[in-house]
N, C-alpha and C. Protein backbone atom coordinates (compact mmCIF):
# COMPACT_ATOMS: atom_id res chain seq x y z
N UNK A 1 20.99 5.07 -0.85
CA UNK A 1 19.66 4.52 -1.10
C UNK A 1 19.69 3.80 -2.44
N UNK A 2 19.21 2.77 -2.63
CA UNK A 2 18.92 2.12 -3.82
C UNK A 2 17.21 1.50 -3.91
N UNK A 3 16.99 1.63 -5.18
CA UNK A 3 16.14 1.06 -5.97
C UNK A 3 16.21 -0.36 -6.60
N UNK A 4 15.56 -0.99 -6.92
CA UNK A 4 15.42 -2.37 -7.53
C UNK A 4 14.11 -2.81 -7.68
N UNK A 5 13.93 -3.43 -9.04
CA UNK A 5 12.72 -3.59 -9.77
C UNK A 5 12.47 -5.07 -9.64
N UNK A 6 11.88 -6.11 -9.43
CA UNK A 6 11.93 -7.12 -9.22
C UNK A 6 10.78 -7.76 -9.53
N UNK A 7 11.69 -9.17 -10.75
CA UNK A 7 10.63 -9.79 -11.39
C UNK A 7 9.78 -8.97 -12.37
N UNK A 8 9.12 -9.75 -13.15
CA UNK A 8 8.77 -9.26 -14.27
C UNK A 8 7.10 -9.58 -14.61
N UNK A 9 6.76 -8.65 -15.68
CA UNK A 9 4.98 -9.14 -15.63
C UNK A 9 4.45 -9.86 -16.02
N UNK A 10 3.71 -10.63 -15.17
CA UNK A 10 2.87 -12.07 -15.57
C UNK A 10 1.35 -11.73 -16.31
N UNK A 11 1.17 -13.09 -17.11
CA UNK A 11 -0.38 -12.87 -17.30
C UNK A 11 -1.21 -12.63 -16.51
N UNK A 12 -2.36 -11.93 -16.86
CA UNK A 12 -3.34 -11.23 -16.20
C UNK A 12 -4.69 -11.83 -16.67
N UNK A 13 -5.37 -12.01 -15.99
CA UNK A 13 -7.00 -12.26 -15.94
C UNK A 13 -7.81 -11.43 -15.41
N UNK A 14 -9.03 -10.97 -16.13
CA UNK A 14 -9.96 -10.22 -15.76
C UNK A 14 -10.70 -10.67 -14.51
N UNK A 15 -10.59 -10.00 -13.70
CA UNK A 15 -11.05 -9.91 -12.56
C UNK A 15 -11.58 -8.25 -11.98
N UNK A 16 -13.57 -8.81 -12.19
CA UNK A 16 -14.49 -7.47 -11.35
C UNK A 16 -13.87 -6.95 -10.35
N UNK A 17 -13.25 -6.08 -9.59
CA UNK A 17 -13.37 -5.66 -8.23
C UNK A 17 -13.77 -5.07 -7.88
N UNK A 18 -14.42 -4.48 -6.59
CA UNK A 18 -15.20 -3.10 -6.32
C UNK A 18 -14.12 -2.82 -5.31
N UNK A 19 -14.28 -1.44 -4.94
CA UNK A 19 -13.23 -1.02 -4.11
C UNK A 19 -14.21 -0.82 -2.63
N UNK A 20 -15.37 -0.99 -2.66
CA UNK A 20 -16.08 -1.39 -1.37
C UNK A 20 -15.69 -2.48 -0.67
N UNK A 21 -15.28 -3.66 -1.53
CA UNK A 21 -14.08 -5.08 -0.54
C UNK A 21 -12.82 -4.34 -0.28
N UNK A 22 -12.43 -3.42 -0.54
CA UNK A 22 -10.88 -3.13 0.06
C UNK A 22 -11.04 -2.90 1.86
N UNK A 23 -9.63 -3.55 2.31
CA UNK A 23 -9.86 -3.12 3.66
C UNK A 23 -8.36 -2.79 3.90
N UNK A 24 -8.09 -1.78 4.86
CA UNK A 24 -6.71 -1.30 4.97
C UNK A 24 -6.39 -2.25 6.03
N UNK A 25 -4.86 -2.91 6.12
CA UNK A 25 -4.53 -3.80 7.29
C UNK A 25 -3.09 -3.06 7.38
N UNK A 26 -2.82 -3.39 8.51
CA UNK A 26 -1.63 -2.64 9.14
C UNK A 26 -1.38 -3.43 10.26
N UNK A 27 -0.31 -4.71 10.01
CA UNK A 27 0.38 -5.92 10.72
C UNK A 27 1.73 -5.16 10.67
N UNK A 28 2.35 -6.24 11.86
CA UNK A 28 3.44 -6.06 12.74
C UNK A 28 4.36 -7.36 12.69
N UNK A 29 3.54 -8.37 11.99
CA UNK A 29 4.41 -10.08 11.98
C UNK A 29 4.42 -10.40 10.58
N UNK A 30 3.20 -10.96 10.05
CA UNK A 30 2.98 -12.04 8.85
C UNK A 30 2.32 -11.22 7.73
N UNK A 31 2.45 -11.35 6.61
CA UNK A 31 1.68 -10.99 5.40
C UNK A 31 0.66 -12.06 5.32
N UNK A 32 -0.44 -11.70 4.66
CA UNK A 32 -1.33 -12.97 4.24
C UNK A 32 -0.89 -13.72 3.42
N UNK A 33 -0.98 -15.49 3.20
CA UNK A 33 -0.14 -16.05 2.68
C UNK A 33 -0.62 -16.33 1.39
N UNK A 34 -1.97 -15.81 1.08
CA UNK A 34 -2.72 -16.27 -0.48
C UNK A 34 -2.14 -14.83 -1.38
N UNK A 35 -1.39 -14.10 -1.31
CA UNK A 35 -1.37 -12.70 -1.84
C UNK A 35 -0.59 -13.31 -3.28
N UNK A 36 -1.12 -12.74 -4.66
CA UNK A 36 -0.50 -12.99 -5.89
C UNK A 36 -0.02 -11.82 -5.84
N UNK A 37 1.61 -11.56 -6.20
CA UNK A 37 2.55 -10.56 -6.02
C UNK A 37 2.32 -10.62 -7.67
N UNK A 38 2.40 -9.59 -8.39
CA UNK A 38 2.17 -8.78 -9.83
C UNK A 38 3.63 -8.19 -9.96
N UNK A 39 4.01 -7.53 -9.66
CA UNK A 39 5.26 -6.74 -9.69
C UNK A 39 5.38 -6.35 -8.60
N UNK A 40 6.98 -6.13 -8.19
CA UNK A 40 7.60 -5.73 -6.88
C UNK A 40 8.59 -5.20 -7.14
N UNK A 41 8.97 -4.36 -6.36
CA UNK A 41 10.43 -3.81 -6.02
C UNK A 41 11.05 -3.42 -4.94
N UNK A 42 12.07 -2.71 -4.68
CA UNK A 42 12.35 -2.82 -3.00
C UNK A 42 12.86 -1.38 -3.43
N UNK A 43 13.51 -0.64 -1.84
CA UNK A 43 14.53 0.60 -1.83
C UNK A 43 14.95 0.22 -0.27
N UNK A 44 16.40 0.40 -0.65
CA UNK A 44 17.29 -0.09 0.55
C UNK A 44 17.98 1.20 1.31
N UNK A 45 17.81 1.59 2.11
CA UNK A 45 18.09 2.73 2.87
C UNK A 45 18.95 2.46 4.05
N UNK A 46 20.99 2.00 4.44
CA UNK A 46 20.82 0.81 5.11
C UNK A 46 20.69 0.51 5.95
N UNK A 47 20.53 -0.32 6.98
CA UNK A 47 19.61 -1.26 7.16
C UNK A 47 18.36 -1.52 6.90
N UNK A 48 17.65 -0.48 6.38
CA UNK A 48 16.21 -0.17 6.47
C UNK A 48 16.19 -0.69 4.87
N UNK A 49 15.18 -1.40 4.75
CA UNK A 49 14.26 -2.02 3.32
C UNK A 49 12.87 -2.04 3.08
N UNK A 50 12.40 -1.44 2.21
CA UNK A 50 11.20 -1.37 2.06
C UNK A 50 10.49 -1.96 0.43
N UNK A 51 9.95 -3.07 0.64
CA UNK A 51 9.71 -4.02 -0.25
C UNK A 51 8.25 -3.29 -0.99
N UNK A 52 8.17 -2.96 -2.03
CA UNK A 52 6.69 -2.37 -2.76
C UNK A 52 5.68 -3.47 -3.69
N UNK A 53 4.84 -3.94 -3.35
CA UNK A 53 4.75 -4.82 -3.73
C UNK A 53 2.55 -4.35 -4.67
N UNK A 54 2.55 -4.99 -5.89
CA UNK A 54 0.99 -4.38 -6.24
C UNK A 54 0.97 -6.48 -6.26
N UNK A 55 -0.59 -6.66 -5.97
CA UNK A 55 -1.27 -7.33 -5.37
C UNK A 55 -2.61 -7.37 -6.53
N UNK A 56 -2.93 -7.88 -7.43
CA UNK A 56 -4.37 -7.27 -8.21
C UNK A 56 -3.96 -6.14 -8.19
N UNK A 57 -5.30 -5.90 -8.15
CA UNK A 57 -5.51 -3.88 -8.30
C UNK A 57 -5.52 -3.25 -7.03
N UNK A 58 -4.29 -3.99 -6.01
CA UNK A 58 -4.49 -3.61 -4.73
C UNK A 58 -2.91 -3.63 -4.53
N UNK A 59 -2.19 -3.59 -2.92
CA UNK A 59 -1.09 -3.41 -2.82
C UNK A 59 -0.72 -3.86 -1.16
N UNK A 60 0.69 -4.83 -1.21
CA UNK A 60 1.25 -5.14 0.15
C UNK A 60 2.62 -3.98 0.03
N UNK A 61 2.99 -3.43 1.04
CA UNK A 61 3.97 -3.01 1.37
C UNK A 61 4.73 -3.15 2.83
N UNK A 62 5.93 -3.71 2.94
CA UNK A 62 6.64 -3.95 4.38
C UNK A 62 8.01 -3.36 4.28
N UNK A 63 8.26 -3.02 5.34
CA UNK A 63 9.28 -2.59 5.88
C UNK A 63 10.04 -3.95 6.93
N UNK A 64 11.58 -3.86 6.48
CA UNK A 64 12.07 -4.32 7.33
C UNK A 64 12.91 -3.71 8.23
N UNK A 65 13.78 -3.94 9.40
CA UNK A 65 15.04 -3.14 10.01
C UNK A 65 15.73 -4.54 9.79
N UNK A 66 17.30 -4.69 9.36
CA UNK A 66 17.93 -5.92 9.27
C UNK A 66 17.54 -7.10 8.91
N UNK A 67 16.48 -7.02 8.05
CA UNK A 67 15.66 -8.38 7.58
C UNK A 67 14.33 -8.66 8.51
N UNK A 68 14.20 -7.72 9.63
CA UNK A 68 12.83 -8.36 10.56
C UNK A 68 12.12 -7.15 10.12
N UNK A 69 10.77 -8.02 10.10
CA UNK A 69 9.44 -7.35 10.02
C UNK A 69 9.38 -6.28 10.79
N UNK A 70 8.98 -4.86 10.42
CA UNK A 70 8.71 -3.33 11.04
C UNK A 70 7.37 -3.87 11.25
N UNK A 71 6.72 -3.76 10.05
CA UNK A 71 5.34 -3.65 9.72
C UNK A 71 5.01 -3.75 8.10
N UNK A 72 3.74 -3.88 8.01
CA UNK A 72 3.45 -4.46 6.74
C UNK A 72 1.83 -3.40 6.20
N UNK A 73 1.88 -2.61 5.45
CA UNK A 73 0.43 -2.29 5.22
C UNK A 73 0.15 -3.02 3.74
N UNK A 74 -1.60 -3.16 4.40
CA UNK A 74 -2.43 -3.87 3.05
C UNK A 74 -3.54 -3.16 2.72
N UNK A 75 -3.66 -3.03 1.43
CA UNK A 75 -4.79 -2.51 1.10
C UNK A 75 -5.16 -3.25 -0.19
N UNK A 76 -5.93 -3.80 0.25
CA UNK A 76 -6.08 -5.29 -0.66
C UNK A 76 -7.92 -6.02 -0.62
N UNK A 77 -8.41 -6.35 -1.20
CA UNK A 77 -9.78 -6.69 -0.91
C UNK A 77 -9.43 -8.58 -0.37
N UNK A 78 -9.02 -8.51 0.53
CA UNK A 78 -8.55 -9.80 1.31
C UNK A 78 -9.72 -10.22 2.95
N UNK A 79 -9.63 -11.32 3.44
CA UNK A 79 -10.11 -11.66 4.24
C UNK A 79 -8.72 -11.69 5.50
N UNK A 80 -8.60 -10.72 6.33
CA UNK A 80 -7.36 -10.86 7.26
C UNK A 80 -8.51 -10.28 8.97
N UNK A 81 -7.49 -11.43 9.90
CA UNK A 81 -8.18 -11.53 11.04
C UNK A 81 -7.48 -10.44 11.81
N UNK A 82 -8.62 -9.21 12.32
CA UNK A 82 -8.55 -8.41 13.39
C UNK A 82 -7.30 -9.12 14.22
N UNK A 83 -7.48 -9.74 14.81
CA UNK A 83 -5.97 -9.67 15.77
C UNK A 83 -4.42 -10.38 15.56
N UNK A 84 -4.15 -10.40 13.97
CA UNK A 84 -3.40 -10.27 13.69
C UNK A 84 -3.16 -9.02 13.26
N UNK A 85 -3.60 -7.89 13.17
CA UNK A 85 -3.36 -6.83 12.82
C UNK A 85 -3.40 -5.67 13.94
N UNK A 86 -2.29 -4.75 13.60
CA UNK A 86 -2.30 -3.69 14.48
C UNK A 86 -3.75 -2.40 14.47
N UNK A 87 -4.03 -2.43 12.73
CA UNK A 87 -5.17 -1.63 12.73
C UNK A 87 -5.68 -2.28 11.44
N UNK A 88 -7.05 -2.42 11.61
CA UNK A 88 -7.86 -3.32 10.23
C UNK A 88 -9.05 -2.06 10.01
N UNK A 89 -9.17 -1.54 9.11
CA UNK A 89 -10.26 -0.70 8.59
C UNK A 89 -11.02 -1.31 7.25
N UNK A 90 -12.57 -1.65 6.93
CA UNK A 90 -13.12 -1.80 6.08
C UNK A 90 -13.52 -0.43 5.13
N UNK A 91 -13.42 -0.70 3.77
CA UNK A 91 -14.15 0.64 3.13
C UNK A 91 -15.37 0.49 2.63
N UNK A 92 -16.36 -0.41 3.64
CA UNK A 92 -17.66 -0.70 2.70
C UNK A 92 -18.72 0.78 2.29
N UNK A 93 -17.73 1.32 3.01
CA UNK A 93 -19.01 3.14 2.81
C UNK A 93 -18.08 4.11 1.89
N UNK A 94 -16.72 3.31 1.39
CA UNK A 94 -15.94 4.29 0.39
C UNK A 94 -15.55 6.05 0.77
N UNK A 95 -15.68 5.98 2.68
CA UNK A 95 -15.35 7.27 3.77
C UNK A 95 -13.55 7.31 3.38
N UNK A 96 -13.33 8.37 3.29
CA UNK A 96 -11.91 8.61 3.69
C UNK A 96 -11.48 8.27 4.80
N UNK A 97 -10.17 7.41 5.27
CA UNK A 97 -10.03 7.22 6.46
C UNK A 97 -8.10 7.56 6.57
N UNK A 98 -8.11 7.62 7.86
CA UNK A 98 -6.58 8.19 8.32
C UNK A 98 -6.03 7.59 9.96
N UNK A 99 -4.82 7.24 9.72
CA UNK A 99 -4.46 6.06 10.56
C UNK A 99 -2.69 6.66 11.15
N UNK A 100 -2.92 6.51 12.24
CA UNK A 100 -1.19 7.19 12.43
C UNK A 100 -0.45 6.65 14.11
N UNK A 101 0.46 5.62 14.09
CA UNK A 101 0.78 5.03 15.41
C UNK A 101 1.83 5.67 16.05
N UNK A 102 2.32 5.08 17.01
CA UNK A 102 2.86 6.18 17.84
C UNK A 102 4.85 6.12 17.10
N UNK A 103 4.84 5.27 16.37
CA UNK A 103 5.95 4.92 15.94
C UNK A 103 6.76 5.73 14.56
N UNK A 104 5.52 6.67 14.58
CA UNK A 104 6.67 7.46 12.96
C UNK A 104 5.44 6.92 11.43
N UNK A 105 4.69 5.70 11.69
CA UNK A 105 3.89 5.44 10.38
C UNK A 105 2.26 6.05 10.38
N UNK A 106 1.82 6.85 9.34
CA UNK A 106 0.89 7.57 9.01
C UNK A 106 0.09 7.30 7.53
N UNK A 107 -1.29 6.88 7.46
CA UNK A 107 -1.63 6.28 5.99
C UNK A 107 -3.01 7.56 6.14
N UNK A 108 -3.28 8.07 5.15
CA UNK A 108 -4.31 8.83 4.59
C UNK A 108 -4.46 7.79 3.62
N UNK A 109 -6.07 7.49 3.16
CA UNK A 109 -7.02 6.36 2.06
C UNK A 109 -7.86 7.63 1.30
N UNK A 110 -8.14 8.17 0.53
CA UNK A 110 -9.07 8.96 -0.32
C UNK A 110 -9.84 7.62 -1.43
N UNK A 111 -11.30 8.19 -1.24
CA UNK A 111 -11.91 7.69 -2.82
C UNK A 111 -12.61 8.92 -2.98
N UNK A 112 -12.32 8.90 -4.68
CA UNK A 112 -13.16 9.98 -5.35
C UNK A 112 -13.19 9.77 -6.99
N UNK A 113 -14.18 10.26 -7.51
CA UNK A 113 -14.79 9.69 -9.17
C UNK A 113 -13.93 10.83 -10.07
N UNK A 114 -12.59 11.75 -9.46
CA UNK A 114 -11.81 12.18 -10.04
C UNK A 114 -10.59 12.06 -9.38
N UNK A 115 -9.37 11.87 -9.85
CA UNK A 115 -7.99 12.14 -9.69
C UNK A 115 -8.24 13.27 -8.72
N UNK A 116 -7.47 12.91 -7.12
CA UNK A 116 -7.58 13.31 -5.77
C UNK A 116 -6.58 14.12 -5.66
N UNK A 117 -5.40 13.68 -5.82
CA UNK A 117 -4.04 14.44 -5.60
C UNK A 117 -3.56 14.33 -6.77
N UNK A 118 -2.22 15.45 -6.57
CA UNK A 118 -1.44 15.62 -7.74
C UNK A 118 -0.34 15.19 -7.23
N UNK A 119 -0.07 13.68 -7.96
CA UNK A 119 1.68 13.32 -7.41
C UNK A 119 2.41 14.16 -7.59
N UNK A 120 3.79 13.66 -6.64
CA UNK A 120 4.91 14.42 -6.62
C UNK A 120 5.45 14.48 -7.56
N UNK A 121 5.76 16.04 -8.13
CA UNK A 121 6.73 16.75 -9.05
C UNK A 121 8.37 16.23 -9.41
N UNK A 122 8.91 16.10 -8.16
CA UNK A 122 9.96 15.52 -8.42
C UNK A 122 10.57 14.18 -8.08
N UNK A 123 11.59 13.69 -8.67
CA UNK A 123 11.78 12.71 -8.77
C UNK A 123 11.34 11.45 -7.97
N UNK A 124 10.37 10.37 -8.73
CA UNK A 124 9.98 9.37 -7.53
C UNK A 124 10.22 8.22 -8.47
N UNK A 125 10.62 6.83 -7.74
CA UNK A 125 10.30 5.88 -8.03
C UNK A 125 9.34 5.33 -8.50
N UNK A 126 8.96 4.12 -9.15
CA UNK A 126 7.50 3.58 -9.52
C UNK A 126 7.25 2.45 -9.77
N UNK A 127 6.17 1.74 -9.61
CA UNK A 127 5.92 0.27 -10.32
C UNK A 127 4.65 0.59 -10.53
N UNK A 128 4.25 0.03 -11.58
CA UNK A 128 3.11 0.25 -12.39
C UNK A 128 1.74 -0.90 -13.09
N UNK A 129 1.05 -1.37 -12.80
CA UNK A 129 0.05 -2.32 -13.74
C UNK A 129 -0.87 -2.15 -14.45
N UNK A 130 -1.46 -2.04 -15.65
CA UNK A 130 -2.34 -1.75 -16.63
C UNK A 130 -3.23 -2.90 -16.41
N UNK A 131 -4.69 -3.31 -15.90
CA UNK A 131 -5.05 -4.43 -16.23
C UNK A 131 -5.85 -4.59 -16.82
N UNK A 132 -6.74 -5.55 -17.42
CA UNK A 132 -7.60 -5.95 -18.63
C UNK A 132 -8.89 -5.09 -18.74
N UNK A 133 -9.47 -4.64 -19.44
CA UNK A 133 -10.24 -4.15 -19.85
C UNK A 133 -11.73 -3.96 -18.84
N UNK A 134 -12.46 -3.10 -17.42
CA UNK A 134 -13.18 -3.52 -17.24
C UNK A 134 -14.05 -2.08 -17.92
N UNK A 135 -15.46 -2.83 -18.53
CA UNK A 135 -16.43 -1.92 -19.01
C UNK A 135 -15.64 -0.78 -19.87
N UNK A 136 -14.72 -1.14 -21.15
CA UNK A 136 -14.19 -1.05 -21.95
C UNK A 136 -12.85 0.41 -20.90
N UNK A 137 -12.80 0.21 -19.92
CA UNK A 137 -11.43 0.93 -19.03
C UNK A 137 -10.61 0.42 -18.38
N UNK A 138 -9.14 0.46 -18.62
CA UNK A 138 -8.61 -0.61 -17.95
C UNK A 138 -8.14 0.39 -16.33
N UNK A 139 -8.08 -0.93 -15.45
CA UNK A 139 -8.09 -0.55 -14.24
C UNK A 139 -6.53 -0.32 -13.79
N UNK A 140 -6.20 0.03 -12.73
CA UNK A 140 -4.65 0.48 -13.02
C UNK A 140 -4.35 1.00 -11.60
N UNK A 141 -3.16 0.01 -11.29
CA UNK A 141 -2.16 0.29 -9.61
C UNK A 141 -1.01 0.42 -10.16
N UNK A 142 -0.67 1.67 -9.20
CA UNK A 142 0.65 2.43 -9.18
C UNK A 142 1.48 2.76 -8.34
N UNK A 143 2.42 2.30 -7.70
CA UNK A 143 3.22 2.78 -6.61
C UNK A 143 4.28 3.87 -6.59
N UNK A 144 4.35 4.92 -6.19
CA UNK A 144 5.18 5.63 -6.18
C UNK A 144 6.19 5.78 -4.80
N UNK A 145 7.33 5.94 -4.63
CA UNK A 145 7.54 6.28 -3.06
C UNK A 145 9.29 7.04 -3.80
N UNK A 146 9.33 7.99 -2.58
CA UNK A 146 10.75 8.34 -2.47
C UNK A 146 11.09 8.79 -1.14
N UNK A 147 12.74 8.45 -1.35
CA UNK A 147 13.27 8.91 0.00
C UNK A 147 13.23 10.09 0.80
N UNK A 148 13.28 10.14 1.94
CA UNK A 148 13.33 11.95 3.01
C UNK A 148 14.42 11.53 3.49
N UNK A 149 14.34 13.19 4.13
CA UNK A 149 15.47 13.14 5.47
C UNK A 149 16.06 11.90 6.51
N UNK A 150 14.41 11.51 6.49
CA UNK A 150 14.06 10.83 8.19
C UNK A 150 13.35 9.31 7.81
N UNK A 151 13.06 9.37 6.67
CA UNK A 151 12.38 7.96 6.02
C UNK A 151 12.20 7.89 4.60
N UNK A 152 10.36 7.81 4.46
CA UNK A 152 10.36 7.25 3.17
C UNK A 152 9.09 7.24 3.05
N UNK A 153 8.42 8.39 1.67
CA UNK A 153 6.89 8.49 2.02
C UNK A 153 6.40 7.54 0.67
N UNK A 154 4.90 7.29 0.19
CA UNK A 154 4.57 6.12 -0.82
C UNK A 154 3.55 7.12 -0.72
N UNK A 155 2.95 6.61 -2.35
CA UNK A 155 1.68 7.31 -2.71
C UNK A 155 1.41 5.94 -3.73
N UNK A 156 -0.05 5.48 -3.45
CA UNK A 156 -0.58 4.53 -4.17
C UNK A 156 -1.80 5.15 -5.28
N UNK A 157 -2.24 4.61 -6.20
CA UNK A 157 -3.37 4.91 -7.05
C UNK A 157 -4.22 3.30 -7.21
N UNK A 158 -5.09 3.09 -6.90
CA UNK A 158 -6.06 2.20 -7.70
C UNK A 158 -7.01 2.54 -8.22
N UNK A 159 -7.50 2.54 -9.49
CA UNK A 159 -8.57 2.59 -10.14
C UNK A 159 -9.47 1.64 -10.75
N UNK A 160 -10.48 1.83 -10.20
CA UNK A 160 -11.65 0.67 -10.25
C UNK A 160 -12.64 1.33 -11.25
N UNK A 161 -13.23 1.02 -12.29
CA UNK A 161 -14.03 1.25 -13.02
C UNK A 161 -15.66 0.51 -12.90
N UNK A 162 -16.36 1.20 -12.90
CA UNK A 162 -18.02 0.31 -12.26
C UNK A 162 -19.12 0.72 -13.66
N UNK A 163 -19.64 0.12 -13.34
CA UNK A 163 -21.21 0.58 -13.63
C UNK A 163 -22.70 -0.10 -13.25
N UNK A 164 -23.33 0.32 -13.41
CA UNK A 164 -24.41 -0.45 -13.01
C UNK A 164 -25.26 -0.30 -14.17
N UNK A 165 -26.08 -1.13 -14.23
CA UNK A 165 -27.18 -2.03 -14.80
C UNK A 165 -27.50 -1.04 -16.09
N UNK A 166 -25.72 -0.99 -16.97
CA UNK A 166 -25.45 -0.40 -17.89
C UNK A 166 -25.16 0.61 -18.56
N UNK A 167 -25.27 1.44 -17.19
CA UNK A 167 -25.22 2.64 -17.73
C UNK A 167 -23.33 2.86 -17.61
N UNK A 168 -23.29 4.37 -18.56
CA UNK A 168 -21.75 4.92 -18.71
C UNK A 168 -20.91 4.71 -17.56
N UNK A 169 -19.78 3.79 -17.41
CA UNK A 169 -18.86 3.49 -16.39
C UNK A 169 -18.34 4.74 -16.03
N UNK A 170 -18.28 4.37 -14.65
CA UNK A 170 -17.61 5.87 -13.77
C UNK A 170 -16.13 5.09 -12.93
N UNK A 171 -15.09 5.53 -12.75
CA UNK A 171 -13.77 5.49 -12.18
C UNK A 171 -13.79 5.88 -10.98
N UNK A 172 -13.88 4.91 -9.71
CA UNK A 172 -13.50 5.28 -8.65
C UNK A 172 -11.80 5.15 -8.51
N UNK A 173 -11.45 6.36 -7.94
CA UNK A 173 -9.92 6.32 -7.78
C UNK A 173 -9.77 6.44 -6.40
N UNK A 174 -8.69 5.50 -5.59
CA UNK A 174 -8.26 5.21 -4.48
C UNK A 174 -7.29 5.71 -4.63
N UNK A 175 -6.62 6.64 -3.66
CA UNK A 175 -5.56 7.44 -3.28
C UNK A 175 -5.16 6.95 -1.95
N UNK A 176 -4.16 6.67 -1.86
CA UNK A 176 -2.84 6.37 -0.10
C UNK A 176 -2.07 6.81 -0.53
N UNK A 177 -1.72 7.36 0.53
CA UNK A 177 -0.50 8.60 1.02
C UNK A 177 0.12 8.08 2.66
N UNK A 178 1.41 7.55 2.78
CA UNK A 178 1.75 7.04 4.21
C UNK A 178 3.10 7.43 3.59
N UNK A 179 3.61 8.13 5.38
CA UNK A 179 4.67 8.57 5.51
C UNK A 179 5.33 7.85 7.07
N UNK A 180 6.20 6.93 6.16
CA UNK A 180 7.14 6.32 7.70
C UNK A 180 8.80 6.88 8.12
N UNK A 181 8.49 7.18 9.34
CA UNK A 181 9.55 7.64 10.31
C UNK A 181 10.81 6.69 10.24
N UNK A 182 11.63 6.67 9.82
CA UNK A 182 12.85 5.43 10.63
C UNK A 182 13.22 6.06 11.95
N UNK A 183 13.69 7.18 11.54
CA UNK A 183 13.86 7.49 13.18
C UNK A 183 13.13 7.16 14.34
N UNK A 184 12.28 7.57 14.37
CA UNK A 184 10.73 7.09 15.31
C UNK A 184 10.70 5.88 15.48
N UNK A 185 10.58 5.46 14.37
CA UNK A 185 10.29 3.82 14.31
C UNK A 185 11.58 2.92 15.56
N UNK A 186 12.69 3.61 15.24
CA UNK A 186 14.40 3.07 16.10
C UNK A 186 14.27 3.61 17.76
N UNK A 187 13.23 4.84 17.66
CA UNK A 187 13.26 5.08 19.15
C UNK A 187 12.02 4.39 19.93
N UNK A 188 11.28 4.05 19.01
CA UNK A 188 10.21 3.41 19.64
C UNK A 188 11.10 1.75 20.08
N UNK A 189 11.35 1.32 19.05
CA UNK A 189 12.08 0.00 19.23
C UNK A 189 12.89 0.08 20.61
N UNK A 190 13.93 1.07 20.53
CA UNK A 190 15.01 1.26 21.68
C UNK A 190 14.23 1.31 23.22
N UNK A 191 12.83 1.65 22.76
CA UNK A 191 12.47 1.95 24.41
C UNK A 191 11.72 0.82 24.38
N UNK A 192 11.48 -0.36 23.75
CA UNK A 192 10.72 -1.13 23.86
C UNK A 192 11.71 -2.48 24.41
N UNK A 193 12.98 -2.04 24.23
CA UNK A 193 14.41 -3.19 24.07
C UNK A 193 14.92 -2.83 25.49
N UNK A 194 14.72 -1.68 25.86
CA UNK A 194 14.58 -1.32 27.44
C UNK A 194 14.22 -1.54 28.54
N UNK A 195 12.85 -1.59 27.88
CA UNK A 195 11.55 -1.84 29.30
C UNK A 195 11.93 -3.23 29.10
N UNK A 196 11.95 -4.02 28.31
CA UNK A 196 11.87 -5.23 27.74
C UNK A 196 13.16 -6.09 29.01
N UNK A 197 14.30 -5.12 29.32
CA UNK A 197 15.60 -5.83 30.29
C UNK A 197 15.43 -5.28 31.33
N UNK A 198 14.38 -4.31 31.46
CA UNK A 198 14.32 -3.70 33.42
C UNK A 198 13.26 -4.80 33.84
C-alpha cells in the first residue's frame, strides 16, 4: 500500500457556506467538471487507487480498479443531476443519513454542534485545510482513511461555523464515515462481466 500527497496549497478566499447546500452524490462515471481541487492525495493498494481529494470545505473521493472509474462520492454543496448519479441525497434538514450498495460501499453523514466521533486511534493517513476566518472561526476539512483487510475505510470532518443576525457563532460539524469492499466490489464486477457474455 502506498500513500502520496499531491500538489500543494493554494490561495484561499473567504467563502460563506452553510452545510444545508451540501448534497451527498455517489456516481459510477464522471466527477463534476467545475470542482476546485484544494489538496489531494491518493493510496495505491495494487490495482486498486483511491484518489482523496478536499473540494472547499467539502470533498470528492474516487476509486479506481486499473485506472477505470469504481465510483466517485461527493459531498460537496454542488449542483449534480439525479441521473448521473447512483444515489443523490440533499441535507437541507441537516438529518443524518446512511447509504450502502450492493457492492461492498457504505457512507454514514452525521451533523452535530459538537465533535460526533472520535477518530481513529491508530495510525491513519490525512489531508488537511484550515480556511479563512468565518465569524472570527476558521472552518476546516479533513480527510482521514486507512487500509483493512478487505479495503479501505475514510472518515471526513467539515466544519461550518454560522450565526445569525449576530449572535455567538455556533460550529456545525459534518462527520462521513464510508467503508469500501474491494473484494465485493471484484465480485460484483465478475458477475456483471458474466451476465454481460451469456
Amino acid at each position: 500500500m502506498m500513500n502520496e500527497v499531491i500538489g500543494g496549497a493554494m490561495a484561499l478566499k473567504l467563502v460563506n457556506q452553510t452545510p444545508a447546500d451540501l448534497v451527498l452524490a455517489v456516481m459510477s462515471h464522471t466527477l463534476p467538471a467545475n470542482l476546485q481541487i484544494i489538496e489531494q492525495a491518493q493510496m495505491t493498494r495494487g490495482a486498486w487507487r483511491v484518489d482523496f481529494r478536499i473540494i472547499g470545505e467539502s470533498h470528492a473521493i474516487s476509486v479506481y480498479y486499473d485506472d477505470v472509474p469504481v465510483m466517485h462520492e461527493v459531498l460537496a454543496c454542488v449542483d449534480v443531476e439525479a441521473h448521473s448519479c447512483a444515489h443523490l441525497h440533499p441535507f437541507s434538514t441537516l438529518q443524518a443519513h446512511q447509504y450502502a450498495d450492493s457492492g461492498g460501499y457504505q457512507v454514514q453523514v452525521d451533523f452535530n454542534e459538537m465533535p460526533a466521533w472520535a477518530l481513529p486511534a491508530e495510525s491513519v493517513s490525512m489531508i488537511r485545510v484550515d480556511f479563512p476566518k468565518v465569524f472570527g472561526i476558521a472552518p476546516v476539512t479533513q480527510i482521514q482513511w486507512k487500509a483493512t483487510a478487505t479495503g479501505v475505510r475514510w472518515w471526513t470532518l467539515h466544519t461550518y461555523p454560522l450565526s445569525q443576525n449576530g449572535a455567538h457563532p455556533r460550529i456545525i460539524h459534518v462527520h462521513s464515515y464510508t467503508f469500501m469492499d474491494f473484494n465485493r466490489q471484484m465480485n460484483c464486477a465478475e458477475r456483471k462481466i458474466a451476465y454481460n457474455q451469456t
